[in-house]
PDB file of N, CA and C in Angstrom:
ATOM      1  N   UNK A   1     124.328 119.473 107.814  1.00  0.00           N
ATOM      2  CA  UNK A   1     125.156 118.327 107.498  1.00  0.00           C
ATOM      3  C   UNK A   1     124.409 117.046 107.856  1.00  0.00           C
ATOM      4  N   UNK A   2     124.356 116.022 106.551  1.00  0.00           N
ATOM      5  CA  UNK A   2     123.623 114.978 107.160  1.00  0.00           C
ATOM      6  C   UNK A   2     124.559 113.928 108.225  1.00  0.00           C
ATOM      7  N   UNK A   3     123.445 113.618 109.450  1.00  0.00           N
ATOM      8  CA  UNK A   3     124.577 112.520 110.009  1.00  0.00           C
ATOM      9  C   UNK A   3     124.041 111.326 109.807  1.00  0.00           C
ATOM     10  N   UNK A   4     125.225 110.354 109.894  1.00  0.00           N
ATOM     11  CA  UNK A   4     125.231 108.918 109.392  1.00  0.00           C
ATOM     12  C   UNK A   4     125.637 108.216 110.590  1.00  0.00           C
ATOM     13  N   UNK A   5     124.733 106.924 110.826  1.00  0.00           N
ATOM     14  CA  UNK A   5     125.182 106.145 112.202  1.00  0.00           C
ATOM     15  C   UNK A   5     126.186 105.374 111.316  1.00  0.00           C
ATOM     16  N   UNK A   6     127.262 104.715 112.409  1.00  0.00           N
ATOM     17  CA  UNK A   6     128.241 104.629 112.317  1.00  0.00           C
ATOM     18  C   UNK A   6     128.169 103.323 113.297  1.00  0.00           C
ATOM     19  N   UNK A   7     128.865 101.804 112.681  1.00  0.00           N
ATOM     20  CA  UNK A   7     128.973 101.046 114.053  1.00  0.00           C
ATOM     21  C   UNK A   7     129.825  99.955 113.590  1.00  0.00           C
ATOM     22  N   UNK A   8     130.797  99.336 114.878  1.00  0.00           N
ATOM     23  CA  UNK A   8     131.281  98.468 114.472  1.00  0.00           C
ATOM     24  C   UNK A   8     130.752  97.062 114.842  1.00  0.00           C
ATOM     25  N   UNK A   9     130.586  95.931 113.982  1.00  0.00           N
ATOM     26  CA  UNK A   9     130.343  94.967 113.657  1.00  0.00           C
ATOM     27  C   UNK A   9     131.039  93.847 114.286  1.00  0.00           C
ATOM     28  N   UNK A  10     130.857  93.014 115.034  1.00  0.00           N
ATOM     29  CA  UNK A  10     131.587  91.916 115.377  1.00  0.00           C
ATOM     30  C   UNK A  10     131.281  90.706 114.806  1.00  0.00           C
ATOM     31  N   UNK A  11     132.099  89.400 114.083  1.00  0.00           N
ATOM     32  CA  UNK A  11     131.407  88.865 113.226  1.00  0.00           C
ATOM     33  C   UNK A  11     132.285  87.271 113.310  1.00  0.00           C
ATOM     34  N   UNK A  12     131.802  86.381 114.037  1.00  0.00           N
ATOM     35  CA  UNK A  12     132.068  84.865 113.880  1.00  0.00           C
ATOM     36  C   UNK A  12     131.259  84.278 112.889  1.00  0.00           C
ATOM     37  N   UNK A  13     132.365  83.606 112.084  1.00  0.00           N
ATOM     38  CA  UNK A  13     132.023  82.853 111.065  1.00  0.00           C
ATOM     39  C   UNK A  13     132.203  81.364 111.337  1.00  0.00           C
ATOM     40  N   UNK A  14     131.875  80.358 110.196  1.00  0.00           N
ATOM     41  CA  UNK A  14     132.167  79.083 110.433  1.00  0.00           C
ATOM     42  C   UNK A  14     133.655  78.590 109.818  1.00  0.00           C
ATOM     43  N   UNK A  15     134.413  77.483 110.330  1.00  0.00           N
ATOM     44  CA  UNK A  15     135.760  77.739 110.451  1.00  0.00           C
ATOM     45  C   UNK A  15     136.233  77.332 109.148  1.00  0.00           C
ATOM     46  N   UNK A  16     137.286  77.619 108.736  1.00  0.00           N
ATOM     47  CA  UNK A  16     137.798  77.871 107.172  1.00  0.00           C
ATOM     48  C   UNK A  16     137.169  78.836 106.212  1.00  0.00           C
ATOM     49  N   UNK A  17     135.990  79.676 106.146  1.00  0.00           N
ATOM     50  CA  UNK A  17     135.419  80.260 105.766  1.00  0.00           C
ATOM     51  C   UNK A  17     135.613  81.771 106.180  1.00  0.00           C
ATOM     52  N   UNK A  18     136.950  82.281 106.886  1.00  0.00           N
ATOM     53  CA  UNK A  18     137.136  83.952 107.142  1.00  0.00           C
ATOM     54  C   UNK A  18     137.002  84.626 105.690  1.00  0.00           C
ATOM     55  N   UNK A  19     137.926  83.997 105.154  1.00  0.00           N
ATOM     56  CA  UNK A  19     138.349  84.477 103.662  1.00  0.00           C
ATOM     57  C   UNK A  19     137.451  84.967 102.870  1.00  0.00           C
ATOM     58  N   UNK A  20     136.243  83.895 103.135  1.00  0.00           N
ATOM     59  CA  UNK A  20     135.230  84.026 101.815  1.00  0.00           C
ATOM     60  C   UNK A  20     134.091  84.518 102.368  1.00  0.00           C
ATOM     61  N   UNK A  21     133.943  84.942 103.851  1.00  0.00           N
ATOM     62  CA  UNK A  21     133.304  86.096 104.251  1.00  0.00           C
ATOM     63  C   UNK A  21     133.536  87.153 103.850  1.00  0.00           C
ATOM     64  N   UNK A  22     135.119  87.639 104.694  1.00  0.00           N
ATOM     65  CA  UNK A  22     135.590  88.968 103.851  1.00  0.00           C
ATOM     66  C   UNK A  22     135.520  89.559 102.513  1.00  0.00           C
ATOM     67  N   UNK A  23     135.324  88.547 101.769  1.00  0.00           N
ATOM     68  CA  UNK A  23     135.313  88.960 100.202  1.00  0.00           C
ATOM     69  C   UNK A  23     133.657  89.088 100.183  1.00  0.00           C
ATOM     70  N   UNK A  24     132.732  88.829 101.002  1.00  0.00           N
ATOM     71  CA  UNK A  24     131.026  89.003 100.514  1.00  0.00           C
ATOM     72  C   UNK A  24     131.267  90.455 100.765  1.00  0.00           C
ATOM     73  N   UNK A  25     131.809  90.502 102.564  1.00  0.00           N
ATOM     74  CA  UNK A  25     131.193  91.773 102.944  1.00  0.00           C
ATOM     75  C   UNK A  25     132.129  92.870 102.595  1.00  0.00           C
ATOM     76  N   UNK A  26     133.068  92.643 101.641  1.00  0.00           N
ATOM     77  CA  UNK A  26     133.529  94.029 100.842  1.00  0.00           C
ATOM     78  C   UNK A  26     133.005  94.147 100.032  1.00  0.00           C
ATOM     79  N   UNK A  27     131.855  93.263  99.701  1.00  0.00           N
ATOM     80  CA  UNK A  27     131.047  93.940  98.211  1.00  0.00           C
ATOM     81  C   UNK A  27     129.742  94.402  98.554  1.00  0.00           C
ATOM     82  N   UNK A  28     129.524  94.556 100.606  1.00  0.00           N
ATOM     83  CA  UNK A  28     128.291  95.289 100.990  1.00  0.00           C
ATOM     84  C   UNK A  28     128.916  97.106 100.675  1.00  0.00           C
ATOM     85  N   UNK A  29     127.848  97.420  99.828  1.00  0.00           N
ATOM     86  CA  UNK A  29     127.737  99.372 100.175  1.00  0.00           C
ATOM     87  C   UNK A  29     128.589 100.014 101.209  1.00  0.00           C
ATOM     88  N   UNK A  30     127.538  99.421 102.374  1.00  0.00           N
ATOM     89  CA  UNK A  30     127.638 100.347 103.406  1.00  0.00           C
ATOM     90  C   UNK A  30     128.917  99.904 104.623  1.00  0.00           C
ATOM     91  N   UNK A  31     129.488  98.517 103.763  1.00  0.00           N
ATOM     92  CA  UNK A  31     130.646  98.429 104.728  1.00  0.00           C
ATOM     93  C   UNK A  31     131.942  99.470 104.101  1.00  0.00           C
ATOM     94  N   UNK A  32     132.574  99.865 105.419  1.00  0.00           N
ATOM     95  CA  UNK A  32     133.449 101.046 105.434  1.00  0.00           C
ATOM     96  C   UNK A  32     134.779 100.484 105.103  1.00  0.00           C
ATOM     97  N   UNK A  33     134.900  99.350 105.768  1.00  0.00           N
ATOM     98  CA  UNK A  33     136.142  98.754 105.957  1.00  0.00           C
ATOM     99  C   UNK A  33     136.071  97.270 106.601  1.00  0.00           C
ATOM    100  N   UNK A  34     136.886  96.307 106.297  1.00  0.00           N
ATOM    101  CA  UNK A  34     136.446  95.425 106.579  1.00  0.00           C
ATOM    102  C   UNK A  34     137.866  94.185 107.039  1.00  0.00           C
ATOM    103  N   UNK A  35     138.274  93.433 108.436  1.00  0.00           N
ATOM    104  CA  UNK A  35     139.557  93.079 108.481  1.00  0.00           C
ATOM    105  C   UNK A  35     139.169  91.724 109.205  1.00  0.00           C
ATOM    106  N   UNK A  36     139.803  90.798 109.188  1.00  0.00           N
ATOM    107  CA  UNK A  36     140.386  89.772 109.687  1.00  0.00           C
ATOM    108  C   UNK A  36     140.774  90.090 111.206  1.00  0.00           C
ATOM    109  N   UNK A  37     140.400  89.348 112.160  1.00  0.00           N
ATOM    110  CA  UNK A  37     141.185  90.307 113.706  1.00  0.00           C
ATOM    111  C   UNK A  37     141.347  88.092 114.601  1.00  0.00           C
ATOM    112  N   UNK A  38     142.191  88.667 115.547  1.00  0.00           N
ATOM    113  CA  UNK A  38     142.473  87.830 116.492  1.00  0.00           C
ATOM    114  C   UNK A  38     141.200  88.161 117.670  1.00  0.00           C
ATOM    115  N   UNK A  39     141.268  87.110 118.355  1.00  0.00           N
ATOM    116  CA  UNK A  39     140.512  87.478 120.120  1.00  0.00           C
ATOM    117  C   UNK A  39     139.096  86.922 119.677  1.00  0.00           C
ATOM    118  N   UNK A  40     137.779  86.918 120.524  1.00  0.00           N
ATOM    119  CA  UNK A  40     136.939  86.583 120.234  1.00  0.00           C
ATOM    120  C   UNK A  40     135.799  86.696 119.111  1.00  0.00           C
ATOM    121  N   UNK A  41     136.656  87.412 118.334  1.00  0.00           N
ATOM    122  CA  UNK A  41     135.895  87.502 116.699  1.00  0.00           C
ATOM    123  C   UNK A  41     136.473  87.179 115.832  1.00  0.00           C
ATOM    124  N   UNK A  42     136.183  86.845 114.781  1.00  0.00           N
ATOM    125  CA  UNK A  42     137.135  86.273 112.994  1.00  0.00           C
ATOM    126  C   UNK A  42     136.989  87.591 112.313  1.00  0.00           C
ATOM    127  N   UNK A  43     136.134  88.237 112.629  1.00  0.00           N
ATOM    128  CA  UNK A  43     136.088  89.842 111.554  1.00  0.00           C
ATOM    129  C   UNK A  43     135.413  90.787 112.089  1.00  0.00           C
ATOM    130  N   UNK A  44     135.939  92.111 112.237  1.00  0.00           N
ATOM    131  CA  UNK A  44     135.821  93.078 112.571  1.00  0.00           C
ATOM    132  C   UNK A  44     135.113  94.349 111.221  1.00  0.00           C
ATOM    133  N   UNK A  45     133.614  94.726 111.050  1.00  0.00           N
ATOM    134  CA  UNK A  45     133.938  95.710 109.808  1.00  0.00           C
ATOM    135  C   UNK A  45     133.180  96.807 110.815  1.00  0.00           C
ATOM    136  N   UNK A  46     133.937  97.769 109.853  1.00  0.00           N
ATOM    137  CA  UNK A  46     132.855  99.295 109.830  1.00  0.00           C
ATOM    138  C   UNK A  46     132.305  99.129 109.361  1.00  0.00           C
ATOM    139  N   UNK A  47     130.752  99.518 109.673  1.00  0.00           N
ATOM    140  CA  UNK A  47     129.643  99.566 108.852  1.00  0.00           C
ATOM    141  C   UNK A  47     128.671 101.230 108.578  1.00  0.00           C
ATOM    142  N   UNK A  48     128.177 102.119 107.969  1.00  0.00           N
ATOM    143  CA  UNK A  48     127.375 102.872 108.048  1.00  0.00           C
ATOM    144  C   UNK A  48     126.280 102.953 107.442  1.00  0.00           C
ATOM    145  N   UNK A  49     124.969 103.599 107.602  1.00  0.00           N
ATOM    146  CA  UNK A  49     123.823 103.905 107.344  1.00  0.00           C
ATOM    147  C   UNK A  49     123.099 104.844 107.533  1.00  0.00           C
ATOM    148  N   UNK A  50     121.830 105.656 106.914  1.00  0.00           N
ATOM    149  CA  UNK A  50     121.193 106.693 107.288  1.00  0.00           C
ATOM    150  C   UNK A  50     120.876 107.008 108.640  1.00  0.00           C
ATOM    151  N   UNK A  51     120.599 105.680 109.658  1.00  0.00           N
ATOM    152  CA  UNK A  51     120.334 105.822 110.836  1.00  0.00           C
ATOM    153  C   UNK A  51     120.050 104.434 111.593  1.00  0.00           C
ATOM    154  N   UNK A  52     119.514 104.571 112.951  1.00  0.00           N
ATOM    155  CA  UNK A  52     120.210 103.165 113.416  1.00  0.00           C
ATOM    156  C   UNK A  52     118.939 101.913 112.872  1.00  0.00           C
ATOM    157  N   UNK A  53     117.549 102.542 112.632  1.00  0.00           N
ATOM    158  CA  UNK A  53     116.801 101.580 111.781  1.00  0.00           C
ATOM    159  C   UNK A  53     117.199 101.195 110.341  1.00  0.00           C
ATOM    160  N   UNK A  54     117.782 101.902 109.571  1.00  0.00           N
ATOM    161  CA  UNK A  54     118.174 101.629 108.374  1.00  0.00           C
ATOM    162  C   UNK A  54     119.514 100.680 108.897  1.00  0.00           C
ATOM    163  N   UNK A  55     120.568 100.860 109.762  1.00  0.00           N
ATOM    164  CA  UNK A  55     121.043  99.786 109.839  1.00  0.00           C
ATOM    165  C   UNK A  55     120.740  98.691 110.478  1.00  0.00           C
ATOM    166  N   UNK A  56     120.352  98.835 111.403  1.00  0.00           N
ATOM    167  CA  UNK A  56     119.517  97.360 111.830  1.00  0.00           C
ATOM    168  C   UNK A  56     118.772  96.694 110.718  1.00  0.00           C
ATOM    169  N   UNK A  57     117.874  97.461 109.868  1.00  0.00           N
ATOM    170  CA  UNK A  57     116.789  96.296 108.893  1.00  0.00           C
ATOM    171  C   UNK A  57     118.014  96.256 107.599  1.00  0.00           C
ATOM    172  N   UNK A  58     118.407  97.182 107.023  1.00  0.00           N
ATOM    173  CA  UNK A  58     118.797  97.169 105.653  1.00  0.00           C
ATOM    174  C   UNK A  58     119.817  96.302 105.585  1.00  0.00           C
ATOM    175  N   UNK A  59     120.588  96.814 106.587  1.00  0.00           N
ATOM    176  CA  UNK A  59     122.360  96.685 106.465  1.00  0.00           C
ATOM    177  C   UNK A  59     122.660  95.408 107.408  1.00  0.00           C
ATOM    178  N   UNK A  60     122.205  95.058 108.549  1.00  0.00           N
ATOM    179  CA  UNK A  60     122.449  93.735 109.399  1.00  0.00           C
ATOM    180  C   UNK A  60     121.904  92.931 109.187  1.00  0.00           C
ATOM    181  N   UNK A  61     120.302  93.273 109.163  1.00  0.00           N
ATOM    182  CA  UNK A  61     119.236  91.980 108.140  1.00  0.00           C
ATOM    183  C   UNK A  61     119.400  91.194 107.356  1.00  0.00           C
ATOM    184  N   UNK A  62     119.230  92.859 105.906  1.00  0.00           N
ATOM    185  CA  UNK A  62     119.402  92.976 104.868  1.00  0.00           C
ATOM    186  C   UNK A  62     120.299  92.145 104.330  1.00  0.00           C
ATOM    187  N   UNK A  63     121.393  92.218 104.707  1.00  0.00           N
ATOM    188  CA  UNK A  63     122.685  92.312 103.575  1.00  0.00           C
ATOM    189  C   UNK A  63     123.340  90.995 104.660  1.00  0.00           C
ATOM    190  N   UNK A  64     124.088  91.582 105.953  1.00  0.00           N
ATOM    191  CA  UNK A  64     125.407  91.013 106.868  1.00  0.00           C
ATOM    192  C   UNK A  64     124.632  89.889 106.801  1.00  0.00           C
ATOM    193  N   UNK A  65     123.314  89.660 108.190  1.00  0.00           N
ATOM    194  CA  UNK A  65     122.933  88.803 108.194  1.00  0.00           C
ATOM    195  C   UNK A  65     122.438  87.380 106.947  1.00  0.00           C
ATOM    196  N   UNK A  66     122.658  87.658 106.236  1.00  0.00           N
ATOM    197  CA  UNK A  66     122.286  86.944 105.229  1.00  0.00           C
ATOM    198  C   UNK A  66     123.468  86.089 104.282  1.00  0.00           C
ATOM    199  N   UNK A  67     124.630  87.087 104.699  1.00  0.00           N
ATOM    200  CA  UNK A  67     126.103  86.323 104.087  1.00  0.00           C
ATOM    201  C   UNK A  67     126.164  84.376 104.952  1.00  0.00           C
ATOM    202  N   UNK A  68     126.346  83.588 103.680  1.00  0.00           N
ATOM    203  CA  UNK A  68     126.650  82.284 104.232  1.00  0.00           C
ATOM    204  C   UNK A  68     128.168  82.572 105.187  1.00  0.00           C
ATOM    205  N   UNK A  69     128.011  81.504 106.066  1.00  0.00           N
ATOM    206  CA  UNK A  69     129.070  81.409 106.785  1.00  0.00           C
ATOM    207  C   UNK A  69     129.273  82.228 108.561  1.00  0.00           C
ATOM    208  N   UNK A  70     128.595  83.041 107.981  1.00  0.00           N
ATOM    209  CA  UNK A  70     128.241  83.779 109.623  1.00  0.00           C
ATOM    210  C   UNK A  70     127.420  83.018 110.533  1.00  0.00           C
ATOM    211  N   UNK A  71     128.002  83.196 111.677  1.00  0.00           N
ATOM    212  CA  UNK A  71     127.258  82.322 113.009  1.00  0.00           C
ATOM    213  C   UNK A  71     126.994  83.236 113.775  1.00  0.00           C
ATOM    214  N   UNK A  72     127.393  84.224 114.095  1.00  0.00           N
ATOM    215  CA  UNK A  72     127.122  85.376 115.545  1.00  0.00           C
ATOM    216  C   UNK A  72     127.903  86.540 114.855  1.00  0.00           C
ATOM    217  N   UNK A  73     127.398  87.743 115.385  1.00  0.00           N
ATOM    218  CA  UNK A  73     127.337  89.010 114.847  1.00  0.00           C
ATOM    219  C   UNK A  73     127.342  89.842 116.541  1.00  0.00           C
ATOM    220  N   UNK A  74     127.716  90.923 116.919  1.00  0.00           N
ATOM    221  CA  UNK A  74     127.510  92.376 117.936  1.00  0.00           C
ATOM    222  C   UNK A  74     128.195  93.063 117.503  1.00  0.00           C
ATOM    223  N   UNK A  75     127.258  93.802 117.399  1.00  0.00           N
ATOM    224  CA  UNK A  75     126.861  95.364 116.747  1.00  0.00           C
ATOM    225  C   UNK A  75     127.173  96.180 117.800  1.00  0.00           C
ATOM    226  N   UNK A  76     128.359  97.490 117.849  1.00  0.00           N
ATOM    227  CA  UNK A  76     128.553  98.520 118.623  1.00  0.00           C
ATOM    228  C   UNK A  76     128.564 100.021 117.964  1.00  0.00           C
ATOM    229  N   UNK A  77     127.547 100.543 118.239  1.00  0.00           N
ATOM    230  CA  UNK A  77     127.230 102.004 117.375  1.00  0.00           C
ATOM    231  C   UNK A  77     128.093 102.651 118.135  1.00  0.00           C
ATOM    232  N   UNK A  78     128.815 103.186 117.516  1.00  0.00           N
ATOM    233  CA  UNK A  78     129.760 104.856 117.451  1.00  0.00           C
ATOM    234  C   UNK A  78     129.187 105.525 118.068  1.00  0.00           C
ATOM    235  N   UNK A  79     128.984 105.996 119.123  1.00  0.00           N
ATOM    236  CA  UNK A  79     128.395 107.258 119.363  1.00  0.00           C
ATOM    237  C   UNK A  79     129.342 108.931 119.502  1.00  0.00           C
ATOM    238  N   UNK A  80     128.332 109.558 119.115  1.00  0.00           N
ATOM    239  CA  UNK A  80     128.983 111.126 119.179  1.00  0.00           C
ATOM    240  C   UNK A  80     129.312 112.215 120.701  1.00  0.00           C
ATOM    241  N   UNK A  81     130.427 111.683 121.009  1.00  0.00           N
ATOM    242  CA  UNK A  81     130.340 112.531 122.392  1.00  0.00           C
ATOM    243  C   UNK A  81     130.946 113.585 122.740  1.00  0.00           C
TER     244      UNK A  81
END
């Protein structure tokens, strides 16, 4: 069975702009799910990938990092216990 890293995303944006984040990063692949949250973040997504280099370069680089409007991002991998 192949395994897939798995992590959740923490994601401050710049202000008035939640909305039109959420709508980039539901049109990333590898996001799972993707929400609006209260407390010290504006958006919360699942994210997955082949493994934790493919998400670090492809998928946080790649893709998250690169959406306008994002200011700060932490990344918490799923782990299997």
């Amino acid at each position: 069975m192949l395994h897939l890293t798995q992590a959740f995303v923490l994601i401050n944006v710049e202000k008035g702009r939640v909305k039109e984040v959420l709508e980039r990063l539901k049109e990333v692949e590898e996001v799972l799910e993707v929400d609006a949250v209260t407390g010290a973040y504006d958006i919360i997504a699942l994210v997955r990938a082949p493994d934790e280099e493919a998400l670090t370069r492809d998928v946080l680089l790649g893709k998250i990092h690169n959406i306008p409007g994002i200011t700060e991002t932490s990344t918490a991998i799923i782990l299997e216990v």
